[in-house]
Protein backbone atom coordinates (compact mmCIF):
# COMPACT_ATOMS: atom_id res chain seq x y z
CA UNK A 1 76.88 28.42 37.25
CA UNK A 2 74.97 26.57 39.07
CA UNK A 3 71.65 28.06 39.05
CA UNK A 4 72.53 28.20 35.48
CA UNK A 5 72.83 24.41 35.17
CA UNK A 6 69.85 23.14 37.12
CA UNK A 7 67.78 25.71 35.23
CA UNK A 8 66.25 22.72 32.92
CA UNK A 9 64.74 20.92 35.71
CA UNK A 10 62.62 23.92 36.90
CA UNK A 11 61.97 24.36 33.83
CA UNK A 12 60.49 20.53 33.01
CA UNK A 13 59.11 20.69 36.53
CA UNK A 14 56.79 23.49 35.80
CA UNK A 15 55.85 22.03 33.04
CA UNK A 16 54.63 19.00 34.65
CA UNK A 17 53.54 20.54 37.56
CA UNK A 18 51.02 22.79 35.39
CA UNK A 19 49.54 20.39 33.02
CA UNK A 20 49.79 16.92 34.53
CA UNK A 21 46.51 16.26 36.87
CA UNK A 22 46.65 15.31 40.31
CA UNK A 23 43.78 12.86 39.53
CA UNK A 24 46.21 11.20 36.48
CA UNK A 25 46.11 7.23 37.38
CA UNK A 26 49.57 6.11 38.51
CA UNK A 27 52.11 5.58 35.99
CA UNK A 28 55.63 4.19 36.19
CA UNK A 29 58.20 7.16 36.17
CA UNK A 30 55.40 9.36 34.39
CA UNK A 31 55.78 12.22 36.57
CA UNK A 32 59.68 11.94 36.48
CA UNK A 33 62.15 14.03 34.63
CA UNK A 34 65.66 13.77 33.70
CA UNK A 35 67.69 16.49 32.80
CA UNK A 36 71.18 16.18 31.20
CA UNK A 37 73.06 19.15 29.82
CA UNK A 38 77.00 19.23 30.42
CA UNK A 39 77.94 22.68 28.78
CA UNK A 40 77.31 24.41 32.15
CA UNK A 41 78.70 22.05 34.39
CA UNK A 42 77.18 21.48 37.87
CA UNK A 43 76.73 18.37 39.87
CA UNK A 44 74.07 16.58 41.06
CA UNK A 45 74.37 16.97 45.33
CA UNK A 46 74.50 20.94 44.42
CA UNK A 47 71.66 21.33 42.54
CA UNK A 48 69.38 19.21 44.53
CA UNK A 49 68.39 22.15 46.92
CA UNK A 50 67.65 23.90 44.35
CA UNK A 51 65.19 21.63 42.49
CA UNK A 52 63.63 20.18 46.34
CA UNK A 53 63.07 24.21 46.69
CA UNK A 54 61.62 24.76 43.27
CA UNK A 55 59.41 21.40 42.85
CA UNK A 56 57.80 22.60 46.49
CA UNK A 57 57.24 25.40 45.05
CA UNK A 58 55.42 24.14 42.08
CA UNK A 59 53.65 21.32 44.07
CA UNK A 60 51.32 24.32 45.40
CA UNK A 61 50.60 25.85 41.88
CA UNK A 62 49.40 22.95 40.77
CA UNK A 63 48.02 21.33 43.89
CA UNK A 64 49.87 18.36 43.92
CA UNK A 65 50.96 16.64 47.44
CA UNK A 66 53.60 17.51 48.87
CA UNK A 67 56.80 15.53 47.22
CA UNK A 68 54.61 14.14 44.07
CA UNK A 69 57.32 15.82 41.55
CA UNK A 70 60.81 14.92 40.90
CA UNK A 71 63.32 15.65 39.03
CA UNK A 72 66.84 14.55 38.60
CA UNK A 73 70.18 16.31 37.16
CA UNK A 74 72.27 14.46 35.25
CA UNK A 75 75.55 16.19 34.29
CA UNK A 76 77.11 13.02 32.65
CA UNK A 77 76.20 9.93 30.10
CA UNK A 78 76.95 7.42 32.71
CA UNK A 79 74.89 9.80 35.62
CA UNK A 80 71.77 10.17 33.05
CA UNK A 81 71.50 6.26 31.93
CA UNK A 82 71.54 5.49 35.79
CA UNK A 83 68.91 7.87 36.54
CA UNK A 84 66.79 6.88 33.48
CA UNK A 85 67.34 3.04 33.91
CA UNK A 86 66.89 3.32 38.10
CA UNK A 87 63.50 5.82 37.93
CA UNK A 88 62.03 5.33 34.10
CA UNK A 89 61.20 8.79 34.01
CA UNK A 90 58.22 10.33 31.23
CA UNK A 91 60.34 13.36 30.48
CA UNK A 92 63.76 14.86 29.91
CA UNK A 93 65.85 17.55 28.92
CA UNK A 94 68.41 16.02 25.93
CA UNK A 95 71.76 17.37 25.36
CA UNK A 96 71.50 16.44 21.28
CA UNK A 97 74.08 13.24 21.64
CA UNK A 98 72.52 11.75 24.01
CA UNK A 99 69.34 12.10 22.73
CA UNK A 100 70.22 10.48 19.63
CA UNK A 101 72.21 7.96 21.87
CA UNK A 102 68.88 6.44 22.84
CA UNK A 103 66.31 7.54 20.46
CA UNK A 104 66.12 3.70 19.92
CA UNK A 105 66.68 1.87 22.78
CA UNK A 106 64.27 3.99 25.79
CA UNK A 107 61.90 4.93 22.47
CA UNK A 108 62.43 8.65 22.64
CA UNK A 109 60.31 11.45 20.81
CA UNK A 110 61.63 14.63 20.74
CA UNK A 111 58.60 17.23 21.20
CA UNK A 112 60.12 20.71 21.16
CA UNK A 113 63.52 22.31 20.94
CA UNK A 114 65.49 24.54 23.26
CA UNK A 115 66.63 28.59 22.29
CA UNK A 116 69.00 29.07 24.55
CA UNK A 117 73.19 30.70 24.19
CA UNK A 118 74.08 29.07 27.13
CA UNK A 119 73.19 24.93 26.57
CA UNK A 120 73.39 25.15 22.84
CA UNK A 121 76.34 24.98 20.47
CA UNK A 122 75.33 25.93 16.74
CA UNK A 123 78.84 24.46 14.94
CA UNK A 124 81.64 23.12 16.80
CA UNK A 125 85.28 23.32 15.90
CA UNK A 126 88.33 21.55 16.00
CA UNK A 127 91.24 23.67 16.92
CA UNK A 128 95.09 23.13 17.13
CA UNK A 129 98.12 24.98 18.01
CA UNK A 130 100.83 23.06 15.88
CA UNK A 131 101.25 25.15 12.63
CA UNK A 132 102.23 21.96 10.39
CA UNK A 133 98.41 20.52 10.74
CA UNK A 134 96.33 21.78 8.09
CA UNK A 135 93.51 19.08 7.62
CA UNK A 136 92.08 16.10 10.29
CA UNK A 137 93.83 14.13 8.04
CA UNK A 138 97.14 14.96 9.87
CA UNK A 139 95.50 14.80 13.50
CA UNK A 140 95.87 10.50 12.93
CA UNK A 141 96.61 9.05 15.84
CA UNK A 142 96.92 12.17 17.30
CA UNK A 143 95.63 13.21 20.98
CA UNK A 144 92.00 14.85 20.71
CA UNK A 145 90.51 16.30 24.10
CA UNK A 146 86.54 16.35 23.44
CA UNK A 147 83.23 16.35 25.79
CA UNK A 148 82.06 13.77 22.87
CA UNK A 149 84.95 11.72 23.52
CA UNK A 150 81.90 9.34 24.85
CA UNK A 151 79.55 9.34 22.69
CA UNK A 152 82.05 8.57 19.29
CA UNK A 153 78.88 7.46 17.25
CA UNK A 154 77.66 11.00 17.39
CA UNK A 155 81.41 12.54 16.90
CA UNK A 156 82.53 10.88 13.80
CA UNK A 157 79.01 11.14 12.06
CA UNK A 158 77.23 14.30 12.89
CA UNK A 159 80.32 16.69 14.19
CA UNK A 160 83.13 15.16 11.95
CA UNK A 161 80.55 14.85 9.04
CA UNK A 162 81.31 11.04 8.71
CA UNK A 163 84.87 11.08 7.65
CA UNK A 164 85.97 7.88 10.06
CA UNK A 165 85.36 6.92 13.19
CA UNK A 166 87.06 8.61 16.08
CA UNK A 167 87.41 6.61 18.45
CA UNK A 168 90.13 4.58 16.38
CA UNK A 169 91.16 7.89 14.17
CA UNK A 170 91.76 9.65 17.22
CA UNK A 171 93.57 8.84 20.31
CA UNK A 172 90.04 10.34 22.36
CA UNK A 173 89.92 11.63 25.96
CA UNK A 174 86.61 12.86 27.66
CA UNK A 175 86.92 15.89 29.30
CA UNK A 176 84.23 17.95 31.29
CA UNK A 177 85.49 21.51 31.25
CA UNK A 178 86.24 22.27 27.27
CA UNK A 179 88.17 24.79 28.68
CA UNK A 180 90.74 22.42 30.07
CA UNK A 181 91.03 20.85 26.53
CA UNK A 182 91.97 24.56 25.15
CA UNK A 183 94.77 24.52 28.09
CA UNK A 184 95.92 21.00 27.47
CA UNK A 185 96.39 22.11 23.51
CA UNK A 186 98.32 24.97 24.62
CA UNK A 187 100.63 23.18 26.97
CA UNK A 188 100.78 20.29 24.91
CA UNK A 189 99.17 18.13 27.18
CA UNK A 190 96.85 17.39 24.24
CA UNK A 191 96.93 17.92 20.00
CA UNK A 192 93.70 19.35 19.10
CA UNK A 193 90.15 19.85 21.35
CA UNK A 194 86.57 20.89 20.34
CA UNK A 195 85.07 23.90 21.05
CA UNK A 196 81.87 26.00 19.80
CA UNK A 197 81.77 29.33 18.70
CA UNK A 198 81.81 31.12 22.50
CA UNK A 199 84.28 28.46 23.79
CA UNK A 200 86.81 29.85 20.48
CA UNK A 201 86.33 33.08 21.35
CA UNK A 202 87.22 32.67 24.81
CA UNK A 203 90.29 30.73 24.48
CA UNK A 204 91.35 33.18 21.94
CA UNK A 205 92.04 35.54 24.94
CA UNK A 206 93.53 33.13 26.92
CA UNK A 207 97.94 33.26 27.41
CA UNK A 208 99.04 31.98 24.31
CA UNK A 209 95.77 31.77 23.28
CA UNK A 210 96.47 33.46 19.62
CA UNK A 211 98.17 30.57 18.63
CA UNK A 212 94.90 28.60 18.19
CA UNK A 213 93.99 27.63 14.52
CA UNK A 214 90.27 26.17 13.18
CA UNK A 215 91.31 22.90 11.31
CA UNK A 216 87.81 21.50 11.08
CA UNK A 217 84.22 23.89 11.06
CA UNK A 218 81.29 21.50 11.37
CA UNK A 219 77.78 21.79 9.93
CA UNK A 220 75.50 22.99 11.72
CA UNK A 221 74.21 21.10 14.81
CA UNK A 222 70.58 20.37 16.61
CA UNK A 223 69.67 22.20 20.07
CA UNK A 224 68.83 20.49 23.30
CA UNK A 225 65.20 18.80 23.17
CA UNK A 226 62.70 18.06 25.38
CA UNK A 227 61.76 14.57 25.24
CA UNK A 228 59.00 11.79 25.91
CA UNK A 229 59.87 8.73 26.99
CA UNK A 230 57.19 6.88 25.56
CA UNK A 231 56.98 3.66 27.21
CA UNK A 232 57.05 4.98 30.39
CA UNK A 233 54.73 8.44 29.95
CA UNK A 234 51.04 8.56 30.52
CA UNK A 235 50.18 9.47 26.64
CA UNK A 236 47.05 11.73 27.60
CA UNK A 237 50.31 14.01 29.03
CA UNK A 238 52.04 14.50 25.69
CA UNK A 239 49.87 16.45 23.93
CA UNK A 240 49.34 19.25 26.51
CA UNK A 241 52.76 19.36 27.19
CA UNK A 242 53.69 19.78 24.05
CA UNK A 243 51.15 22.61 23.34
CA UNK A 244 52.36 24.44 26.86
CA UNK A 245 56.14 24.17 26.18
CA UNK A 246 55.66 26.58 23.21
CA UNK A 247 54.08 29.47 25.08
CA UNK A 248 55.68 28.72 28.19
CA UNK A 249 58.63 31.78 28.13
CA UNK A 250 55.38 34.36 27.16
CA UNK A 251 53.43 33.71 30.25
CA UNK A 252 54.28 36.73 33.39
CA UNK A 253 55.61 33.63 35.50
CA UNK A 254 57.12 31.40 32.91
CA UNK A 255 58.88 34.37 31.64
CA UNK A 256 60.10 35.54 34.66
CA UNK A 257 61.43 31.97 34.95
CA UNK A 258 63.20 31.89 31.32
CA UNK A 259 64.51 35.31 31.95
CA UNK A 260 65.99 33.95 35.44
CA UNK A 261 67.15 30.41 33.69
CA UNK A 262 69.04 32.34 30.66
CA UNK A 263 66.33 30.64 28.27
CA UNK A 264 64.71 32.34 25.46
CA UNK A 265 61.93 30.02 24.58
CA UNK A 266 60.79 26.61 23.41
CA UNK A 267 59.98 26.23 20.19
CA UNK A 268 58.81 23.37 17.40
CA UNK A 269 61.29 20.92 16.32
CA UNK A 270 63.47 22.18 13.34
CA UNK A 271 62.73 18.68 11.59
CA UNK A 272 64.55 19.95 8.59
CA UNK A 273 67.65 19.76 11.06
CA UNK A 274 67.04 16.60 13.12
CA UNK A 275 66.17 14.87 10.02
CA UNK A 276 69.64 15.75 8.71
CA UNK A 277 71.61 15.00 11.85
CA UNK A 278 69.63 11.65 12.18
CA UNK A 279 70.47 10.67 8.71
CA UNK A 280 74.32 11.45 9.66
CA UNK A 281 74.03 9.62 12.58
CA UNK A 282 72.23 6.15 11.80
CA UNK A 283 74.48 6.51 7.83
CA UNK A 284 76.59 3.57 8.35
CA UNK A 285 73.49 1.03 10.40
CA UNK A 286 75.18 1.75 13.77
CA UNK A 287 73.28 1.16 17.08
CA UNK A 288 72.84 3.12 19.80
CA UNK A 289 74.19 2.17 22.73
């Protein structure tokens, strides 16, 4: 799981590693890179070995000295605006909430999206076990387990489709493990929880697990992104990167890498989508936070 979840910063390391020169004037945080995906869990003091051992590794494909790359993993919203506001990194890997969560404020362009089954969740669903509850309408008030739980701007407008905001329709609670928001629904610790299509079909098999009902499917949702932070990158560095990032899974070595990271490719922003789930998002003239 592990391994799984710190796959992103190899990823982004390699990336700038391959196409960022070691004769590139200084630049604050340029050569930085955030990562922040929570559906895999992981924690940041475990998968530092694993991204010292890979950015070495890197370092002397691309000739750079010793220790000239980092990279960061973030596995939470608090954990990723620390990193971003403490280092002022050039790059990250988005989770779609957050990225939305400060297009605006650290002036974010999203360059390419992520294929991958295991970050990305194509529709999410609300699910309860009461058999009275047949709309969101009757989960008012009611006690809603969610990873969104903090990030409510991005809950109510692009999941929930704009129909009020959750964090006063809902009586909210963040949870990391989605799983344990299935349990607490079945125990009922909890009154409804939000899963994605894998997550349903899992806790379908759990004990009791049958019991589960959709009340809510939403529309469909963006991917992870890579990302610029464009007050902070060197801009000769976005335009190769974004031009790499596409072919990057069909090289011997990058592939080997994807295959190894559970990543199919990288490919060009669905703007189609983005566009949609932006409009959703900014509807009502809400800020980011």
């Amino acid at each position: 799981m592990m391994i799984r979840a710190v796959s992103w910063t190899f990823v982004c390391g390699w990336l700038l590693s391959g196409y960022v020169s070691a004769t590139t004037p200084a630049f604050a945080g340029g050569r930085d890179f955030t990562v922040s995906t929570t559906r895999l869990g992981g924690d940041p003091e475990s998968a530092q070995p694993y991204i010292d051992k890979f950015a070495g590794h890197l370092e002397k494909l691309a000739n750079f000295p010793k220790g000239s790359l980092k990279g960061v993993f973030a596995p939470s919203r608090k954990e990723a605006l620390t990193d971003i506001n403490a280092r002022k990194p050039g790059f990250g890997v988005l989770d779609p909430w957050l990225y939305f969560d400060l297009r605006a404020a650290q002036n974010l362009e999203a360059i390419a999206e992520v294929r991958s089954a295991e970050l990305n969740s194509a529709h999410f669903y609300v699910v309860v076990k009461d058999p009275g509850w047949k709309t969101l309408d009757d989960l008012q008030g009611k006690r809603l387990w969610t990873h969104l739980a903090e990030y409510p701007q991005y809950l109510s407008r692009v999941v929930l489709d704009g129909k009020g905001a959750a964090e006063t329709r809902f009586a909210l609670k963040q949870v990391g493990n989605v799983m344990k928001a299935v349990r607490a629904v079945l125990h009922g610790e909890a009154d409804a929880a939000i899963v994605d299509e894998s997550q349903l079909e899992a806790a379908k098999k759990l004990d009791g697990g049958a019991a589960l009902r959709v009340l809510y499917a939403s529309t469909p949702q963006p991917p992870a992104v890579l990302v610029v932070f464009n007050g902070n990158v060197a801009p000769a560095d976005k335009q190769p990167l974004a031009k790499a990032v596409l072919t990057l899974c069909g090289t011997k070595e990058g592939g080997e890498i994807c295959a190894e990271m559970h990543i199919s490719r990288f490919v060009e922003l669905d703007k189609t989508l983005f566009s949609a789930a932006q409009k959703r998002y900014e509807a009502t003239g809400g800020t980011t936070k």
